[in-house]
C-alpha atoms as a PDB file:
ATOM      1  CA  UNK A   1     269.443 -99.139 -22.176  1.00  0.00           C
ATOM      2  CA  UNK A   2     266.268 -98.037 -20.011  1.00  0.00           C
ATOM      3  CA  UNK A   3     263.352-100.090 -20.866  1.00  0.00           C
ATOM      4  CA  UNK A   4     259.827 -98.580 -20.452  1.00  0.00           C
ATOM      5  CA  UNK A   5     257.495 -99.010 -17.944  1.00  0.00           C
ATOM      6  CA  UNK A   6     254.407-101.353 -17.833  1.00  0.00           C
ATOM      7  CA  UNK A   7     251.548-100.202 -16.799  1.00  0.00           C
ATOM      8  CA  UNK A   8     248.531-102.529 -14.542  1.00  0.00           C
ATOM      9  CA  UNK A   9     245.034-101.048 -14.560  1.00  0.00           C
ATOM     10  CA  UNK A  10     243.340-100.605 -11.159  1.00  0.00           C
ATOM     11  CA  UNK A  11     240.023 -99.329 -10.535  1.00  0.00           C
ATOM     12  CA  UNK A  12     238.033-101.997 -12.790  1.00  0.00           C
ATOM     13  CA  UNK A  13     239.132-105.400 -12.306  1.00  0.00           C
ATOM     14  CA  UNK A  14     240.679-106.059 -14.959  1.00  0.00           C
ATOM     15  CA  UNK A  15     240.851-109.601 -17.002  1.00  0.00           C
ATOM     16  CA  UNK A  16     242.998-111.421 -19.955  1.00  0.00           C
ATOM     17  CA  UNK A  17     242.068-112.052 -23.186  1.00  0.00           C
ATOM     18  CA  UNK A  18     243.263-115.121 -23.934  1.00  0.00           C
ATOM     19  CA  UNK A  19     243.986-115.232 -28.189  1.00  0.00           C
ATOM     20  CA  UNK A  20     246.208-117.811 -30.161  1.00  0.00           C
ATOM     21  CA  UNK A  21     248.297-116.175 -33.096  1.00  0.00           C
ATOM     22  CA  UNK A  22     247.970-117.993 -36.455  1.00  0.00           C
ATOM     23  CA  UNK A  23     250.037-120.293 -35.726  1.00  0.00           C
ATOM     24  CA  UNK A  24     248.630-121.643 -32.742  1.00  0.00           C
ATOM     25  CA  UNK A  25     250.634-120.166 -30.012  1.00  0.00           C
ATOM     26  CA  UNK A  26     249.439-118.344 -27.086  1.00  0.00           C
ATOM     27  CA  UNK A  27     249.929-114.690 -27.223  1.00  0.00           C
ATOM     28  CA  UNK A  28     250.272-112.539 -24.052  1.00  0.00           C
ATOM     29  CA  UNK A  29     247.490-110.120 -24.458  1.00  0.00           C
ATOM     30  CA  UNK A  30     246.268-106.831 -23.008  1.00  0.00           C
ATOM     31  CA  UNK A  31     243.813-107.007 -19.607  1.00  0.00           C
ATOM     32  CA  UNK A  32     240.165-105.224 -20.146  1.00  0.00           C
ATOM     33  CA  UNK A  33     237.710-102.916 -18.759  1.00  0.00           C
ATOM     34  CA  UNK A  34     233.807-104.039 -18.452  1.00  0.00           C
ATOM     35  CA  UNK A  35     231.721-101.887 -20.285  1.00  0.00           C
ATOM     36  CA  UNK A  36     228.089-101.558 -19.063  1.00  0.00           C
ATOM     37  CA  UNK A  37     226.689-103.625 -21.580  1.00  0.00           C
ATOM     38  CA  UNK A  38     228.524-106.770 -20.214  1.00  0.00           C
ATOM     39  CA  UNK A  39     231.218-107.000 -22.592  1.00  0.00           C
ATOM     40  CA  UNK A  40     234.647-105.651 -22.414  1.00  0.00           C
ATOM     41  CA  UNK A  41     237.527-103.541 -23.921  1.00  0.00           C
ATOM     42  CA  UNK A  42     240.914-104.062 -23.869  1.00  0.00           C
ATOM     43  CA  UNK A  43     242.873-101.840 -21.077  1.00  0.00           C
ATOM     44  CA  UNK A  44     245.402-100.278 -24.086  1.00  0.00           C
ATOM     45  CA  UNK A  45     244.865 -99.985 -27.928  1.00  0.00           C
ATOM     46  CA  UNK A  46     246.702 -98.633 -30.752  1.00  0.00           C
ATOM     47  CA  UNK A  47     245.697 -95.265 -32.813  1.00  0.00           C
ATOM     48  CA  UNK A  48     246.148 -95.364 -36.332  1.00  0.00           C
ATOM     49  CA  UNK A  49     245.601 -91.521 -37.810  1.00  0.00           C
ATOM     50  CA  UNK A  50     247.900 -90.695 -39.638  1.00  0.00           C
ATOM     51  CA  UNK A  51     248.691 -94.037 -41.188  1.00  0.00           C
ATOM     52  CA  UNK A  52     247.776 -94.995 -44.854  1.00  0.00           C
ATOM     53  CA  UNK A  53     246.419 -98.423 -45.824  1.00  0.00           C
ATOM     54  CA  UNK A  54     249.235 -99.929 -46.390  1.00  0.00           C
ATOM     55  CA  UNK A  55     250.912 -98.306 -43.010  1.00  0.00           C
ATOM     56  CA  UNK A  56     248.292 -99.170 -40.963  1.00  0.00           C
ATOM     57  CA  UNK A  57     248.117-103.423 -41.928  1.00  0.00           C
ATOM     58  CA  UNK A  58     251.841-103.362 -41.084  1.00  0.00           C
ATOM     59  CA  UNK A  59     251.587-101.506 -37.923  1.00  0.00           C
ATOM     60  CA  UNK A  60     248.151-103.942 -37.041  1.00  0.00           C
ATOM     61  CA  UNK A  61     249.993-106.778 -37.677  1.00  0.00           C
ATOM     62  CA  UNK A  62     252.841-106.117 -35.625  1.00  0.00           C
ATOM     63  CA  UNK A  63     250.822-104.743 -33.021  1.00  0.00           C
ATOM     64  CA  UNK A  64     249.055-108.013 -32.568  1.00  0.00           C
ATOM     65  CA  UNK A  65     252.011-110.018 -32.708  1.00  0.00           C
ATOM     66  CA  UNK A  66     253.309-108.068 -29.484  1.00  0.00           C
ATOM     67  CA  UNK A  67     250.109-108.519 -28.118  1.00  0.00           C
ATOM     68  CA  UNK A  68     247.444-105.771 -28.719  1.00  0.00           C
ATOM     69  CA  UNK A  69     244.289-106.438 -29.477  1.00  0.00           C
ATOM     70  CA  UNK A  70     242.183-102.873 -29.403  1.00  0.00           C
ATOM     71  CA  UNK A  71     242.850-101.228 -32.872  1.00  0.00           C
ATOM     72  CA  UNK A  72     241.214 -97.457 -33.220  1.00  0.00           C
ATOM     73  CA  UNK A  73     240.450 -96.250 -36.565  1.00  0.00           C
ATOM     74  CA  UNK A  74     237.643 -93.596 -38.358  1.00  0.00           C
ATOM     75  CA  UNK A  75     236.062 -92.694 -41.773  1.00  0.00           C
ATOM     76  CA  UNK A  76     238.359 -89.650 -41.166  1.00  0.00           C
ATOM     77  CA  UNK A  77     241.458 -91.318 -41.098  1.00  0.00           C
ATOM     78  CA  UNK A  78     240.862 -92.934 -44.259  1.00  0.00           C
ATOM     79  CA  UNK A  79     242.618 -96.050 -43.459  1.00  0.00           C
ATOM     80  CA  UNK A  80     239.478 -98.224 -42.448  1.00  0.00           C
ATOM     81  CA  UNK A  81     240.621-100.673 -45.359  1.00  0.00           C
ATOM     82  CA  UNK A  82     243.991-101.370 -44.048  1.00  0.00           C
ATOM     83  CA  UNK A  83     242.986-102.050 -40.608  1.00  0.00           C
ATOM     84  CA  UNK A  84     239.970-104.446 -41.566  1.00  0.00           C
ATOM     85  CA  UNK A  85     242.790-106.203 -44.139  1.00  0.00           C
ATOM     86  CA  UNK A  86     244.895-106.560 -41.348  1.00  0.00           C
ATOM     87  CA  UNK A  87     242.143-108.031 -39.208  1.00  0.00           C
ATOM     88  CA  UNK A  88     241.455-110.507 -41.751  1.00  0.00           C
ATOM     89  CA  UNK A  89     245.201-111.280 -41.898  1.00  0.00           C
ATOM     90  CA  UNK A  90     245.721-111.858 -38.139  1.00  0.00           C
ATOM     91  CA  UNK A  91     244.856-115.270 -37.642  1.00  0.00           C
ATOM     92  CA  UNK A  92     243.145-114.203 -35.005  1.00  0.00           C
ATOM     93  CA  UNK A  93     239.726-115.101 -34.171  1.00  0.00           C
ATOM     94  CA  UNK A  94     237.494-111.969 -34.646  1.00  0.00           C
ATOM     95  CA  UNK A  95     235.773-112.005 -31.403  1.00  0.00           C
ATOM     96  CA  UNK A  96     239.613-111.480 -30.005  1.00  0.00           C
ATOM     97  CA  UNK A  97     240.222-108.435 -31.996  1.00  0.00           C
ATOM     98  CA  UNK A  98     238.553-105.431 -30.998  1.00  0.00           C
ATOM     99  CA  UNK A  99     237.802-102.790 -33.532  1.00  0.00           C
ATOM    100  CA  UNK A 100     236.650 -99.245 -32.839  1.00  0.00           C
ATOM    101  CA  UNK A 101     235.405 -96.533 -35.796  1.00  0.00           C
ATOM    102  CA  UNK A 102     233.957 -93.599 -35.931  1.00  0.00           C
ATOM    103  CA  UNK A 103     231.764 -91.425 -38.464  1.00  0.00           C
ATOM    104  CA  UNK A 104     231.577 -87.874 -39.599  1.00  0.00           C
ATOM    105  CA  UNK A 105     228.987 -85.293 -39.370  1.00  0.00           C
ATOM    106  CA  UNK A 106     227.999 -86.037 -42.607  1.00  0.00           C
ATOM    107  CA  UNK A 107     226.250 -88.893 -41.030  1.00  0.00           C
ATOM    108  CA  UNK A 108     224.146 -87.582 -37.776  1.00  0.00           C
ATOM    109  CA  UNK A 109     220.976 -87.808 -39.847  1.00  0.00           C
ATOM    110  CA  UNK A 110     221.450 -91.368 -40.679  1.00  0.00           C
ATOM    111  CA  UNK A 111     223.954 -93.099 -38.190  1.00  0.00           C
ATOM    112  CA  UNK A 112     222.771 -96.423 -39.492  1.00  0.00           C
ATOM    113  CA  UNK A 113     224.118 -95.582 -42.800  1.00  0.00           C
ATOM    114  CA  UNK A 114     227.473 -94.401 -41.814  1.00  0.00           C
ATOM    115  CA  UNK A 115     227.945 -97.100 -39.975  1.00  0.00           C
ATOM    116  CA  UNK A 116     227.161 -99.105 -42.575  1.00  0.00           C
ATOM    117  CA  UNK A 117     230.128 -97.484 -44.543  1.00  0.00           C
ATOM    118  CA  UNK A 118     232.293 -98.007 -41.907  1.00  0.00           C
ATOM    119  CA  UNK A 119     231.605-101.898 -42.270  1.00  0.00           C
ATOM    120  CA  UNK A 120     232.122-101.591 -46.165  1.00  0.00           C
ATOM    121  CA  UNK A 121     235.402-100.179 -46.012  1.00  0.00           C
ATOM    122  CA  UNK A 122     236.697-102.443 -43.091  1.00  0.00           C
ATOM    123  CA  UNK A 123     235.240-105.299 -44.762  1.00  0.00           C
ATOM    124  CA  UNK A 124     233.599-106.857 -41.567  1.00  0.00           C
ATOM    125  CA  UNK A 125     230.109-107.605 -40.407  1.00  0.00           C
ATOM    126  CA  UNK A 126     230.192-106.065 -37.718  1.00  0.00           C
ATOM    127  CA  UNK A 127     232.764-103.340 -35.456  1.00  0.00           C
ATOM    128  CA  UNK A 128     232.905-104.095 -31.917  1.00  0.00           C
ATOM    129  CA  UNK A 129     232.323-100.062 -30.811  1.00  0.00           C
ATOM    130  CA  UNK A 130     231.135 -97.123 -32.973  1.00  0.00           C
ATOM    131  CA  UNK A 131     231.300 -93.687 -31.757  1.00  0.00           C
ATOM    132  CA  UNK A 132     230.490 -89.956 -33.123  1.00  0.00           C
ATOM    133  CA  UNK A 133     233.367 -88.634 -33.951  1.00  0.00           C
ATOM    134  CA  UNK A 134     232.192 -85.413 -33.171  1.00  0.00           C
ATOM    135  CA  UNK A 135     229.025 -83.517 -32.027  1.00  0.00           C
ATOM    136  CA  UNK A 136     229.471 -80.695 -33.852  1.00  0.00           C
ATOM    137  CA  UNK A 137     226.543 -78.383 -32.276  1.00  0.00           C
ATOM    138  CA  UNK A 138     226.369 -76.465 -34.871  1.00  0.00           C
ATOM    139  CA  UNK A 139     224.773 -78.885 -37.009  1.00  0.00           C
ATOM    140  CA  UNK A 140     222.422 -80.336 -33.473  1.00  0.00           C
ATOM    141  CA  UNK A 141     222.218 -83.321 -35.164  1.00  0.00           C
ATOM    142  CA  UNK A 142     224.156 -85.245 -32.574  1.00  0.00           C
ATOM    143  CA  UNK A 143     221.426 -86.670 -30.429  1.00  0.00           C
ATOM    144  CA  UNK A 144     219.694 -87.926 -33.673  1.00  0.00           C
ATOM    145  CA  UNK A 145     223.056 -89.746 -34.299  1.00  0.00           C
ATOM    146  CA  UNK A 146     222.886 -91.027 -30.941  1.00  0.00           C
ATOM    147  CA  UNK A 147     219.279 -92.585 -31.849  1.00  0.00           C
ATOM    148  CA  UNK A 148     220.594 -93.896 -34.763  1.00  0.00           C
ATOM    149  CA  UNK A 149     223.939 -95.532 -33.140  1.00  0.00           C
ATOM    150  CA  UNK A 150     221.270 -97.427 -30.564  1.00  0.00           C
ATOM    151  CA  UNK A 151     219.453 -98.641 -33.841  1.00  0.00           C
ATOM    152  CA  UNK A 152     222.497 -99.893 -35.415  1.00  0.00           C
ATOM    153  CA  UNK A 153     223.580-101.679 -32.330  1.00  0.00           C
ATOM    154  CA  UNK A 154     220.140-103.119 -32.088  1.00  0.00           C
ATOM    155  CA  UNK A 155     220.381-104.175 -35.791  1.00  0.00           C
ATOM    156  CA  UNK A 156     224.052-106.400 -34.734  1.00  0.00           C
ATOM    157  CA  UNK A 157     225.794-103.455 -37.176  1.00  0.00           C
ATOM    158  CA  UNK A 158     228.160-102.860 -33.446  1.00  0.00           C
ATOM    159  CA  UNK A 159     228.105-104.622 -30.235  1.00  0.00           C
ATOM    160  CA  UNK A 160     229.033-101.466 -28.378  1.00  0.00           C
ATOM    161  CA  UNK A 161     228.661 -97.502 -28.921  1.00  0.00           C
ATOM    162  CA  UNK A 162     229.776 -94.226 -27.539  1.00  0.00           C
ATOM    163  CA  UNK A 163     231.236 -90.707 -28.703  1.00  0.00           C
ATOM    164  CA  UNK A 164     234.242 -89.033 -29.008  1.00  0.00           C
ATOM    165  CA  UNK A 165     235.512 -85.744 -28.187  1.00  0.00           C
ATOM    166  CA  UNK A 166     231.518 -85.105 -26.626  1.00  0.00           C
ATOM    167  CA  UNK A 167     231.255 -82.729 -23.119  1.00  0.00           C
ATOM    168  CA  UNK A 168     229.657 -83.250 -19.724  1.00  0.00           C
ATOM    169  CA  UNK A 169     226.720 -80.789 -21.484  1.00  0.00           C
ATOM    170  CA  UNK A 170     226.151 -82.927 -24.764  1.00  0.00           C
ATOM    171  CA  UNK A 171     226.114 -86.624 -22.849  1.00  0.00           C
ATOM    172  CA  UNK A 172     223.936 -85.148 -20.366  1.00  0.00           C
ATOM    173  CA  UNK A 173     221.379 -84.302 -23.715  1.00  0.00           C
ATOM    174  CA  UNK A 174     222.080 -87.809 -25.333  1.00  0.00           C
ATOM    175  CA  UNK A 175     221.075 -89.447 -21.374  1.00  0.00           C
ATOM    176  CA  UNK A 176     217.790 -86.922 -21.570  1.00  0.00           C
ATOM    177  CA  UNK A 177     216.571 -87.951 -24.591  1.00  0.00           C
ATOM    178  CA  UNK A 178     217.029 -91.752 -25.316  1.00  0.00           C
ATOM    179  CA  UNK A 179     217.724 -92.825 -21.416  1.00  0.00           C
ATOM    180  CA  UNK A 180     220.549 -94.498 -22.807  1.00  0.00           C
ATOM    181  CA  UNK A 181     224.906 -93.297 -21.675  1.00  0.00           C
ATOM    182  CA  UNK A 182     227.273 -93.985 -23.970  1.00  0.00           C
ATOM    183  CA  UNK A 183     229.988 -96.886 -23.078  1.00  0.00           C
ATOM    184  CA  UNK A 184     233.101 -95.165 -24.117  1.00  0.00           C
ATOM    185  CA  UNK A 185     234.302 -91.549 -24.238  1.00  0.00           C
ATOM    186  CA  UNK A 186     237.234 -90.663 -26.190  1.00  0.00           C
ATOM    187  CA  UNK A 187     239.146 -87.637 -25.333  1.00  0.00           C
ATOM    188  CA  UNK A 188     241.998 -85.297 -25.357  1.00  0.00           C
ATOM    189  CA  UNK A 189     243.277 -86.402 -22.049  1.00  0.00           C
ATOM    190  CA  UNK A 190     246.797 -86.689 -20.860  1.00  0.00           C
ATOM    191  CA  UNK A 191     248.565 -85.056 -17.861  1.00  0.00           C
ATOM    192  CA  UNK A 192     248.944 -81.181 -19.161  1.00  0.00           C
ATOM    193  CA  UNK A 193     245.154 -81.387 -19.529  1.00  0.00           C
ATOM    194  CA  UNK A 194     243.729 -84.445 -16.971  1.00  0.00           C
ATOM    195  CA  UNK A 195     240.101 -83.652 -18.075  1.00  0.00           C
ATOM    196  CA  UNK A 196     238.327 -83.669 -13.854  1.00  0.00           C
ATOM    197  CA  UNK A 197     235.159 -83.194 -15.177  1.00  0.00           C
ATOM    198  CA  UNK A 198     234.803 -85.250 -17.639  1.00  0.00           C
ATOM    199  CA  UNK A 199     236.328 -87.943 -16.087  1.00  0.00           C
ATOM    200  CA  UNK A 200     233.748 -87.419 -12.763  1.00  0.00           C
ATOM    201  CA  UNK A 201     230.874 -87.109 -15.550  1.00  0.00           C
ATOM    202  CA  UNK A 202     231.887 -90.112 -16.979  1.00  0.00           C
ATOM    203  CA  UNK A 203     232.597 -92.203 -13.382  1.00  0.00           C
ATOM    204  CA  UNK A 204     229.332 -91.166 -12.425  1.00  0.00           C
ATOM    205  CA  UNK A 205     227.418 -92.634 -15.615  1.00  0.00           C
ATOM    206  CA  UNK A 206     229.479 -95.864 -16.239  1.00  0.00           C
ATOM    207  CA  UNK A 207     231.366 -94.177 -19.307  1.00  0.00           C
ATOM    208  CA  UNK A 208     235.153 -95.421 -19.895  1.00  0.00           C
ATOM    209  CA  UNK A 209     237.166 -92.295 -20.449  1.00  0.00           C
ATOM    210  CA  UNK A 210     239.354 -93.098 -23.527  1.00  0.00           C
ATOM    211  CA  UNK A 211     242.109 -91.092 -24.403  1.00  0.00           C
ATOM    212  CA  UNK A 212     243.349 -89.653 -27.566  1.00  0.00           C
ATOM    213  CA  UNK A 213     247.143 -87.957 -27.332  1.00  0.00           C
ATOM    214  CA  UNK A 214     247.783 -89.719 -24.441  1.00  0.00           C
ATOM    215  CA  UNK A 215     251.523 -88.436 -24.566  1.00  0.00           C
ATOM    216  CA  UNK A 216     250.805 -85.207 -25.750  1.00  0.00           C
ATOM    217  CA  UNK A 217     253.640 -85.586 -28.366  1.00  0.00           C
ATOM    218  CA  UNK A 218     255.414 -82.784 -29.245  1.00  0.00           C
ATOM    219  CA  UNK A 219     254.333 -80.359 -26.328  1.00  0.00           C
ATOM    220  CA  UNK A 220     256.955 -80.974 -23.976  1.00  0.00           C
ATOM    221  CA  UNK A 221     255.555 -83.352 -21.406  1.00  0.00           C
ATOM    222  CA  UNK A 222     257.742 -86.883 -22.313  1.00  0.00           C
ATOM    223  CA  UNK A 223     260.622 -84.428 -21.867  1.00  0.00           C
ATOM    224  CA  UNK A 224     259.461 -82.373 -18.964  1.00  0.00           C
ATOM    225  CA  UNK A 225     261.647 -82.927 -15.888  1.00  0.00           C
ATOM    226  CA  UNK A 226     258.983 -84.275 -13.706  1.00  0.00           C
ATOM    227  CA  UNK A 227     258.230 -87.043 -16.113  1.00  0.00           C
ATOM    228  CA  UNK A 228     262.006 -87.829 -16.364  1.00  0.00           C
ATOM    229  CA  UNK A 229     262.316 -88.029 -12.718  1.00  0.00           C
ATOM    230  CA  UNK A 230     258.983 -90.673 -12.288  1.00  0.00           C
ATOM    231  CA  UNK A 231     260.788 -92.954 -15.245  1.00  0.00           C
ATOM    232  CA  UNK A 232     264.032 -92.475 -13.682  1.00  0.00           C
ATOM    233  CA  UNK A 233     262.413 -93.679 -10.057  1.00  0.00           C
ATOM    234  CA  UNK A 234     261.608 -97.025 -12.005  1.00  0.00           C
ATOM    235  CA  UNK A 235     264.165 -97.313 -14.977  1.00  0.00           C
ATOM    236  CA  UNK A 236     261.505 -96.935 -17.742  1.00  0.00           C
ATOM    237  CA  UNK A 237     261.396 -94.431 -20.020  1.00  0.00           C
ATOM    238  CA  UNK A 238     259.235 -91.217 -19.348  1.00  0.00           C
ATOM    239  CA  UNK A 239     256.453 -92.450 -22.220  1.00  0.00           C
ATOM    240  CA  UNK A 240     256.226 -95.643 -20.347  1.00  0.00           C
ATOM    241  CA  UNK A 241     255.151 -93.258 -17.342  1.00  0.00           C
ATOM    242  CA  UNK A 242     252.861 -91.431 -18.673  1.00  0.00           C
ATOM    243  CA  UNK A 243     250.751 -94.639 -20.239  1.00  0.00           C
ATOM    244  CA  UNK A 244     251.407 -95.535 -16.732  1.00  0.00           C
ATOM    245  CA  UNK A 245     249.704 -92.314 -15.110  1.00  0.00           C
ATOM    246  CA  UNK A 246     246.380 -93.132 -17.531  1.00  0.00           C
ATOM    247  CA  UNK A 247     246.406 -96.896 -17.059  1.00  0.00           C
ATOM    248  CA  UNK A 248     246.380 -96.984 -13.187  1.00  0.00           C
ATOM    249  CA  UNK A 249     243.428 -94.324 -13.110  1.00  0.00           C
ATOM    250  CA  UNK A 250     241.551 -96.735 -15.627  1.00  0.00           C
ATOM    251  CA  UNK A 251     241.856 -94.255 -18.360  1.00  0.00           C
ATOM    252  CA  UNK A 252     242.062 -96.099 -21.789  1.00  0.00           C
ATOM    253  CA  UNK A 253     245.150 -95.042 -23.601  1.00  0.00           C
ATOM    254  CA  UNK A 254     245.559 -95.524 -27.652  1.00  0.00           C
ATOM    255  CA  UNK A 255     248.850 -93.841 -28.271  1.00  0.00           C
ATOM    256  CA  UNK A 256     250.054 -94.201 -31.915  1.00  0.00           C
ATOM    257  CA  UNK A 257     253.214 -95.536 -33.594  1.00  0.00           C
ATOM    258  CA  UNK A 258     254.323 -97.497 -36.113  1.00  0.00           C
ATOM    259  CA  UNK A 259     257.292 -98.461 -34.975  1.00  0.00           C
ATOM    260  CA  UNK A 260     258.117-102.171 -33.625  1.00  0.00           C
ATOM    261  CA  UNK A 261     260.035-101.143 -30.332  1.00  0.00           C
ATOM    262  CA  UNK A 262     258.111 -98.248 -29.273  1.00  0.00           C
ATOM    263  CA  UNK A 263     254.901-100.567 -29.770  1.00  0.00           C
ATOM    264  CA  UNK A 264     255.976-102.927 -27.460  1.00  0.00           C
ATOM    265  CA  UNK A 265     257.190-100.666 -24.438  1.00  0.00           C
ATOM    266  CA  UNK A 266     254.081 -98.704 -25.050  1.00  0.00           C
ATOM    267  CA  UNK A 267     252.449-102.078 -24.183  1.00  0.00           C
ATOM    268  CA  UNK A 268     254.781-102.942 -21.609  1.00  0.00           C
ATOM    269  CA  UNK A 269     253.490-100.506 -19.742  1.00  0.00           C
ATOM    270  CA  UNK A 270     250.886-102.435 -18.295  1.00  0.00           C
ATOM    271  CA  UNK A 271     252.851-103.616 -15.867  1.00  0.00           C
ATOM    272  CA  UNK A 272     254.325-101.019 -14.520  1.00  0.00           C
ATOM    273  CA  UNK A 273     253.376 -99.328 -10.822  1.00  0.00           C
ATOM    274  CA  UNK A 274     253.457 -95.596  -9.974  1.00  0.00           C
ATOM    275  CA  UNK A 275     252.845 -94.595  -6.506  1.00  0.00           C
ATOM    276  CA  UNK A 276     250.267 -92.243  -5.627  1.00  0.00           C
ATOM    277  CA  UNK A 277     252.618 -88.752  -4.854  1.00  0.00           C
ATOM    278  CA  UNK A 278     254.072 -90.067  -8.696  1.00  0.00           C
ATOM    279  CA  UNK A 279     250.220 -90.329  -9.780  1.00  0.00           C
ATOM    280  CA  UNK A 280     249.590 -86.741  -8.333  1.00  0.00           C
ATOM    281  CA  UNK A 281     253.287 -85.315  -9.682  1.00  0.00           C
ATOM    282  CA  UNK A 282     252.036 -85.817 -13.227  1.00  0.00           C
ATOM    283  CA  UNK A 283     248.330 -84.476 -12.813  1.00  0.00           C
ATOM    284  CA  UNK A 284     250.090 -81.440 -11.395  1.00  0.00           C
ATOM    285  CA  UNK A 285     251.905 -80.792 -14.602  1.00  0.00           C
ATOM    286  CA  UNK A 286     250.769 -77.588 -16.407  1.00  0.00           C
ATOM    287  CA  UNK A 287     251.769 -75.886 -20.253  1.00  0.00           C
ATOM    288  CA  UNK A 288     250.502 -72.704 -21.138  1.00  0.00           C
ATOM    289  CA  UNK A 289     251.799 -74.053 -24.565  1.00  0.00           C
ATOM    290  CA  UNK A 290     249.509 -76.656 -24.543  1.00  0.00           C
ATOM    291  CA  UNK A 291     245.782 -76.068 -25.958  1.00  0.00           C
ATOM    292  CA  UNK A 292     242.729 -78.291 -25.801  1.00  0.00           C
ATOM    293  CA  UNK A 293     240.394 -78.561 -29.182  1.00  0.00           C
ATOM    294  CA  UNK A 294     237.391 -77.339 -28.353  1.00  0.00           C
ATOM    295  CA  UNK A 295     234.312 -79.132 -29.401  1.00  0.00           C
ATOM    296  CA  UNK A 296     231.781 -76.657 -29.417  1.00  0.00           C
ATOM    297  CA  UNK A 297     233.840 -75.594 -32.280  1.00  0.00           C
ATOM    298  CA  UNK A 298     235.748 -77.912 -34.181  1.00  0.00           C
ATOM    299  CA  UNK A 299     234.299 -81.058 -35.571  1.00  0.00           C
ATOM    300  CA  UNK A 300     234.017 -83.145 -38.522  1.00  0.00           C
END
């Protein structure tokens, strides 16, 4: 039975996290990427929409058993709870788990008290990245959310902050007005739509580029014959690939399940090697089928 691949991130040095599991045993856990405030992020994490509560501890758990330790979550996902629960559950220390969140609109005019919900319904003291879900122009609110996300970082409510789903055009007004970038980006990005300038925009300012459906599942591309023929090349499967294609460009990929196996060759491919024409095969894929949500008008 193929196995899937395992992917190794390149372009920023990556470095274990050592953790020990709750029963004292050392757990093999993902590399990271430095983030410009000295810390770092874990090189793969998990998505949780759309699990429940009780979905989401289970999949947590198990993801940290295989050896996970970046967990992405959102007040719109309503399943903050179960992910903090699960946390808590671990037996892991806290400064090995790293949680992301992110707030609605509802919050741009006062950041620090969204984030502040956030922590209530997690049930921690603090998140270890915070981002705006969305920027929502409509509302121009965002770059007072940004304000506020530097105040709540100040205040040890996050150790790290960024935004989600935000274009070259509204981090260039965040930069403008507070002189501050934020650390992470998270994105639509996947091969039928690799995201150029973004990713550029984001190189150029020290922003990770995170990626949200980072398989694209259900358009066609894990069953696309190009994909198939990459996986084939090293007997993993054509997911494996993919996380592959994102990991060795040191894109940060949080693709979602819930179930055991797929967990674990989703991580497994951190280890796996593409060569550059197999890099440049899958940014060549196209879908006319597949559409990018547009932030300028969708946003919660």
């Amino acid at each position: 039975m193929r196995r899937r691949p395992k992917g190794h991130p390149e372009q920023r040095s990556p470095r274990a996290m050592p953790a020990v599991d709750k029963n004292g045993h050392m757990t093999k856990t993902s590399p990271t990427l430095p983030l410009t405030d000295g810390s770092e992020i874990p090189a793969i994490g998990v998505g949780t929409w759309p699990l429940d509560d009780a979905e989401v501890r289970e999949m947590c758990l198990t993801a940290f058993e295989i050896g996970y330790r970046l967990v992405d979550t959102a007040e719109n996902y309503r399943n903050e709870e179960g992910v903090g629960r699960a946390v808590r559950e671990s037996g892991l220390a806290r400064e090995d788990v790293f949680v992301t969140t992110k707030f609605n609109k509802k919050w741009h005019g006062d950041a620090v008290a969204g984030v502040e919900g956030n922590l209530g319904r997690l049930g921690l003291e603090y998140v270890d990245l915070v981002l705006i879900h969305w920027p929502n122009p409509d509302q121009d609110l965002y770059v007072r959310a940004w304000e506020g996300l530097i105040e709540a970082r100040e205040r040890g409510l996050t150790k790290a902050i960024g935004t989600s789903n935000f274009k070259p055009e509204h981090l260039q007004r965040l930069i403008d007005a507070t002189g501050v970038a934020p650390e992470v980006n998270q994105i639509q990005c996947n091969p039928f739509t690799e995201r150029v300038a973004e990713r550029a925009f984001h190189e150029k300012h020290g922003i990770v580029t995170e990626s949200w459906a980072p398989l694209a599942a259900g358009t066609g591309l894990i069953g696309h014959p190009s994909v198939w023929e990459v996986a084939n090349a090293h007997d993993v499967t054509p997911a494996q690939a993919v996380l592959a294609w994102h990991i060795q460009q040191g894109l940060l990929p949080i693709p979602k399940s819930s179930n055991r196996e797929r967990l674990a060759e989703n991580f497994a491919a951190l280890n796996l090697r593409l060569t550059d024409d197999e890099v440049r095969t899958l940014t060549a894929l196209k879908s006319s089928d597949y559409h990018l949500m547009d932030s300028d008008h969708f946003g919660h």
